[in-house]
Protein backbone atom coordinates (compact mmCIF):
# COMPACT_ATOMS: atom_id res chain seq x y z
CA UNK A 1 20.45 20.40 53.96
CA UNK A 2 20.09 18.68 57.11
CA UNK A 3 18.11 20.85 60.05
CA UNK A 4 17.21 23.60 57.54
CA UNK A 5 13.92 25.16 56.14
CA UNK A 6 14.75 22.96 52.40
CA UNK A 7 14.95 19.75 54.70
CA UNK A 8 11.53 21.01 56.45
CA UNK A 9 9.77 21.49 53.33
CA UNK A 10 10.83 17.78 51.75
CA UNK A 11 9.57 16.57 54.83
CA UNK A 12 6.43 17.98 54.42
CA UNK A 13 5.99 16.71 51.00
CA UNK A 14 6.97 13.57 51.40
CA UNK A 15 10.57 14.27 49.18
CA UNK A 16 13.96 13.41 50.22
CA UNK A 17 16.29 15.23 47.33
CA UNK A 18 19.58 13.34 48.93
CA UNK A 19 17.76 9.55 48.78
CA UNK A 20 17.97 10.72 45.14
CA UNK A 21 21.23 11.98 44.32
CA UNK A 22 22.63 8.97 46.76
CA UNK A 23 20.50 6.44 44.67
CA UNK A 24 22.11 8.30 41.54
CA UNK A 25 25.22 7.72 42.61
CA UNK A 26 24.89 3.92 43.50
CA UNK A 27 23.35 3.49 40.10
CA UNK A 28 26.88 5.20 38.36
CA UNK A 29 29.06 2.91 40.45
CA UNK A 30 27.41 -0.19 39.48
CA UNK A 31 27.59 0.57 35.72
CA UNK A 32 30.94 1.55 36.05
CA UNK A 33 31.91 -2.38 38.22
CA UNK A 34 29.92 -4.22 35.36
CA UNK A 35 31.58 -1.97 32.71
CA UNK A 36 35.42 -2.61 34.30
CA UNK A 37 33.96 -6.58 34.81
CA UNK A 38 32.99 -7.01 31.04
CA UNK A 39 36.26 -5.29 30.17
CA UNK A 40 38.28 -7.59 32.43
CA UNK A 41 37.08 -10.71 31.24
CA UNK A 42 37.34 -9.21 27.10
CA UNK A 43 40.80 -8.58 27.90
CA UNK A 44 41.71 -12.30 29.13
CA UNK A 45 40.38 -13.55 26.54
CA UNK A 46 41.91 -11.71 23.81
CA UNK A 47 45.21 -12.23 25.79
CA UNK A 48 44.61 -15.64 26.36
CA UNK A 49 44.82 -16.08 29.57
CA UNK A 50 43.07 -17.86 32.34
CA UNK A 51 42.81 -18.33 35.81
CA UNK A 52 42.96 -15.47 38.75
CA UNK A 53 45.83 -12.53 39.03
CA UNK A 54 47.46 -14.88 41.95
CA UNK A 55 51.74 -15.48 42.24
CA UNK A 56 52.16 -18.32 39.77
CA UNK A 57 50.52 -16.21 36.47
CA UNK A 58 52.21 -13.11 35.90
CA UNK A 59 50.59 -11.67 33.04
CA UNK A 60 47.52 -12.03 34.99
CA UNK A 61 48.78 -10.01 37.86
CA UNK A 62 50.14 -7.65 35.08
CA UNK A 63 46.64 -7.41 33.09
CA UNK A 64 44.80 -6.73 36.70
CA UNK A 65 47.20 -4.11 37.62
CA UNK A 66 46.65 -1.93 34.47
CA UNK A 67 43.00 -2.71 34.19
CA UNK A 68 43.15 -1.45 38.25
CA UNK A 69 45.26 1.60 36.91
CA UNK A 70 43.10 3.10 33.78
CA UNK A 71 39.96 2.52 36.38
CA UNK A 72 41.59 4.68 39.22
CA UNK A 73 41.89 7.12 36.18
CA UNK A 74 38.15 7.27 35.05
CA UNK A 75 36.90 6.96 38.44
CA UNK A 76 38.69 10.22 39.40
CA UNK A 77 37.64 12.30 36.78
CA UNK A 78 33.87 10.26 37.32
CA UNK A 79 33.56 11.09 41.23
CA UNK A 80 35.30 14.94 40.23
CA UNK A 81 31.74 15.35 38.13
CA UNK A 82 29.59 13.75 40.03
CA UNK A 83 30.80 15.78 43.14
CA UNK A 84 30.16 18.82 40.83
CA UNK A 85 26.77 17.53 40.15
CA UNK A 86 25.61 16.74 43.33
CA UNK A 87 26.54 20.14 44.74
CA UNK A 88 24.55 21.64 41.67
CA UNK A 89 21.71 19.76 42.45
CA UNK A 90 21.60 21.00 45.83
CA UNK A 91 22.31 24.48 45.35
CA UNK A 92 19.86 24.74 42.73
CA UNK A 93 17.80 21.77 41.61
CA UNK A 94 16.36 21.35 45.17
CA UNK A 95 16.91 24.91 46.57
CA UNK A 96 13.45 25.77 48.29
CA UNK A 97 12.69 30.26 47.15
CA UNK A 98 13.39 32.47 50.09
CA UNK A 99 9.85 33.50 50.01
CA UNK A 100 8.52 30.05 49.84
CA UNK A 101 5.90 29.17 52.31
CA UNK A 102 4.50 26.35 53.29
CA UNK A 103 0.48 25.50 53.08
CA UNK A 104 -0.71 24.97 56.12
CA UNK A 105 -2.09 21.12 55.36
CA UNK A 106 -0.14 20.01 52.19
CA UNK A 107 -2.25 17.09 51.95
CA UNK A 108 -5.55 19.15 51.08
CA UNK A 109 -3.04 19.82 47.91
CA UNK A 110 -2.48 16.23 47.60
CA UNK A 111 -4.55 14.08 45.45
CA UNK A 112 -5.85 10.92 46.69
CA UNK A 113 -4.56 7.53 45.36
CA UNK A 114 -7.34 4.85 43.91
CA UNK A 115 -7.69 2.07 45.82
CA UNK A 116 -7.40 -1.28 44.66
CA UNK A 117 -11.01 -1.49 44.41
CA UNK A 118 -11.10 1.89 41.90
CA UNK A 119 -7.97 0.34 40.06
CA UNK A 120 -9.86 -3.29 38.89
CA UNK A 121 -13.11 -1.20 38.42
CA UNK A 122 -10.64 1.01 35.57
CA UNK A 123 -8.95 -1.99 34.35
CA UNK A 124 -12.17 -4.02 34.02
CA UNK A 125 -13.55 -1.06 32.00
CA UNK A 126 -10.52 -0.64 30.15
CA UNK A 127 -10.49 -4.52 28.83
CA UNK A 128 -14.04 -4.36 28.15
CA UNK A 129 -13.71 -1.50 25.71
CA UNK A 130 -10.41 -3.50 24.45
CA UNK A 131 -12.58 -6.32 23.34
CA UNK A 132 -15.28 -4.48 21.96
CA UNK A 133 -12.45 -2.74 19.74
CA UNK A 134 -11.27 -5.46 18.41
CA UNK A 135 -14.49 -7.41 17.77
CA UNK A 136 -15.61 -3.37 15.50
CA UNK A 137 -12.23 -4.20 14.17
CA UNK A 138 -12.54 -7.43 13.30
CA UNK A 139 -16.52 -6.53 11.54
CA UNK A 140 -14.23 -3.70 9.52
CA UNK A 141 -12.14 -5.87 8.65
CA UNK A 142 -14.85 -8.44 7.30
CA UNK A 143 -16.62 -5.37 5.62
CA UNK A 144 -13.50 -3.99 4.27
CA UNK A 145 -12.58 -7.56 2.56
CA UNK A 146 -15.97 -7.97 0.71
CA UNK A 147 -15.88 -4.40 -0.49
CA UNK A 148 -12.42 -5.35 -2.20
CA UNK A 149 -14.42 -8.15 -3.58
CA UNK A 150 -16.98 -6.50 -4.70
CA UNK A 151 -14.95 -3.81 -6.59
CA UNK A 152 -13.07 -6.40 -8.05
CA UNK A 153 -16.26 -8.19 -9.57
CA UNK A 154 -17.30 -4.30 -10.42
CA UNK A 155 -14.21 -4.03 -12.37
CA UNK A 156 -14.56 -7.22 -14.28
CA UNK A 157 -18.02 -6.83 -15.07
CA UNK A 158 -17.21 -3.07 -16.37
CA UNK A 159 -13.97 -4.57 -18.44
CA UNK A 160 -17.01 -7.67 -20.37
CA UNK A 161 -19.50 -4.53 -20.98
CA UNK A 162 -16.17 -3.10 -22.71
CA UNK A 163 -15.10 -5.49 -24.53
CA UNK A 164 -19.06 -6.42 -25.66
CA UNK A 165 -19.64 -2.79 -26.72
CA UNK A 166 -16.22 -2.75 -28.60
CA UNK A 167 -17.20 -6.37 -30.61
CA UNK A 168 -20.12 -3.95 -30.86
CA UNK A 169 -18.89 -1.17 -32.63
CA UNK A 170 -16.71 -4.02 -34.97
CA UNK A 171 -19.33 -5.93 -35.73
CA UNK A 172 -21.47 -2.31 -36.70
CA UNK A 173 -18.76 -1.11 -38.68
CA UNK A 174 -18.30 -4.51 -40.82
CA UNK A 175 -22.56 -4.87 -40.90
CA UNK A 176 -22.25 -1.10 -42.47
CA UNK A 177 -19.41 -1.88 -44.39
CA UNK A 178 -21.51 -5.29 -46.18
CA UNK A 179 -24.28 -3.24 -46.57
CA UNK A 180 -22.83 -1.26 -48.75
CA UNK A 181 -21.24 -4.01 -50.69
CA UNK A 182 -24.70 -5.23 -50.96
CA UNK A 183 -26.19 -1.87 -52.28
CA UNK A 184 -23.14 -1.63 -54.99
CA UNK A 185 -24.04 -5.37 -56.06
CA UNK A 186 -28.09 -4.78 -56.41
CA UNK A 187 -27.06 -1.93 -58.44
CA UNK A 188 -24.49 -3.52 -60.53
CA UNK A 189 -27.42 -6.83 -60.97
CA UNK A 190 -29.77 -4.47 -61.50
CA UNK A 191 -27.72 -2.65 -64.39
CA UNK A 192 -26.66 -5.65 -65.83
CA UNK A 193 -30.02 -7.20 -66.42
CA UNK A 194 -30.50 -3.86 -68.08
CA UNK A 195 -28.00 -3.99 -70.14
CA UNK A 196 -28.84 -7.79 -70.87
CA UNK A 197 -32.40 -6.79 -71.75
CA UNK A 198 -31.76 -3.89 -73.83
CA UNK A 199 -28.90 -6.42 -75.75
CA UNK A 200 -31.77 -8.77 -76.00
CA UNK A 201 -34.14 -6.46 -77.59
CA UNK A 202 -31.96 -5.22 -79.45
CA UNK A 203 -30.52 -8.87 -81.02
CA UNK A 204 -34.92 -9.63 -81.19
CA UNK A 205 -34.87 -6.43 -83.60
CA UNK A 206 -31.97 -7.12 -85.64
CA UNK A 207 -33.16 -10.65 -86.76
CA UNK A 208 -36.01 -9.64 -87.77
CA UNK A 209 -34.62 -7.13 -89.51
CA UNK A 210 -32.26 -9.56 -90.58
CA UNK A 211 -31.31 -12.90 -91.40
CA UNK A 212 -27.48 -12.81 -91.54
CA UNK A 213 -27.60 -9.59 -93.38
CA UNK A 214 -30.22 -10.15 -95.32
CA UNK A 215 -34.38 -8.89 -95.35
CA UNK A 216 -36.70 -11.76 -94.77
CA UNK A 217 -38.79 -11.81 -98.41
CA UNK A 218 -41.74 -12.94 -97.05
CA UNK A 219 -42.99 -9.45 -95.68
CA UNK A 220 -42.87 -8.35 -98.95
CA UNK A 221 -46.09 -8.06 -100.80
CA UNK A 222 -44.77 -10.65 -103.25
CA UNK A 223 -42.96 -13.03 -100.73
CA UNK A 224 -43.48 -16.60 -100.84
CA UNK A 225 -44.67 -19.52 -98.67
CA UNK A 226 -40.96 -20.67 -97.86
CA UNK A 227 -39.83 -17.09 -97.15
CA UNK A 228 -42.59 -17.19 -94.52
CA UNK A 229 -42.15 -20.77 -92.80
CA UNK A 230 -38.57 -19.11 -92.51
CA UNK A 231 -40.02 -16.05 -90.75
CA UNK A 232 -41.66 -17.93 -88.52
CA UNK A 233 -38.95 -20.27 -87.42
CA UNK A 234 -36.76 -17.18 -86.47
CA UNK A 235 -40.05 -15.93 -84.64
CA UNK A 236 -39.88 -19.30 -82.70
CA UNK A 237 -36.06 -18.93 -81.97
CA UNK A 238 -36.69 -15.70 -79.87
């Protein structure tokens, strides 16, 4: 890419396309030293065994040289790809068009970066609106709250007006039910007293029709003064 029209045009623009697939690269190889690190120290300890792969512990030497073995492995196949990749990228990813051309001042394409100046000005702005948001949500909050409490004094005034209308209804129902009861008596007092006069009269009539079964003699023409004083003493009994 070096010396050719692709290298002319990153220039230009301020792009390097191989400070990225080099900083790619770095970025693989130190994942894969921490990865082979953390796998190092995993195997000593599930080995048991300490200290550094030097002459006088074997099974350290051992455990480095297979650990070194299954990385030359992976990193083969790993730099195989990445060499793949890399050539990819260049051949296509950053390929400039044959027909490309470049504007004759890129930077009248270019925005402009704030300033500092713009950036505190934004950020100022932004914070302001941050608190105002949060004191609106803190009144919606207070709003919301006695709305709930409202509704719930709502509810328990509607569930008293319930159960007053319902004693309501109970207390109709028995009131309708008594005075009917009521009625029925009058009429049964009333028949009664009836009855009890028209056995009265009738008992008034028969005595003095009668004195136990017999006609008082002194309404006859020839009746005498006893008969009478015993009229009138029956008169005085009623």
């Amino acid at each position: 890419m070096e010396g050719s029209k692709e290298e002319a045009v990153f220039d230009a623009m301020n792009l390097n396309p191989q400070l990225f697939i080099n900083a790619t690269l770095n970025a693989v190889d130190d994942v894969l030293d921490e990865a082979f690190d953390f796998y190092t120290l995993e195997a000593s300890n599930f080995l048991k065994i300490d200290g550094p792969p030097d002459n006088s512990n074997r099974r350290s030497r051992e455990l480095s040289k297979g650990i070194d073995r299954v990385r030359g492995m992976i990193e083969s196949d790993l730099d195989y790809s990445l060499k793949l990749w890399e050539d990819y990228c260049v051949r296509h990813t950053f390929a400039v068009p044959q027909d490309f051309v470049l504007p004759q001042s890129v930077s009248d394409n270019i925005q402009p970066l704030p300033n500092d100046q713009e950036l505190d000005s934004e950020l100022d702005s932004l914070r302001r609106n941050l608190h105002l948001a949060r004191n609106r949500s803190v009144e919606l909050n207070s709003e919301l709250q006695a709305l709930e409490r409202k509704s719930v004094s709502n509810q328990h005034s509607a569930r008293l007006v319930d159960e007053a209308l319902k004693l309501f209804d109970e207390s109709s129902v028995g009131f309708k039910e008594m005075t009917e009861v009521a009625s029925e008596l009058r009429t049964g007092i009333n028949w009664l007293k009836t009855r009890r006069m028209n056995a009265g009269e009738s008992a008034k009539a028969e005595r003095l029709n009668n004195n136990n079964g017999c006609d008082f003699s002194a309404t006859a023409p020839d009746g005498k003064i006893e008969d009478l004083d015993k009229f009138l003493a029956e008169l005085k009994k009623m």
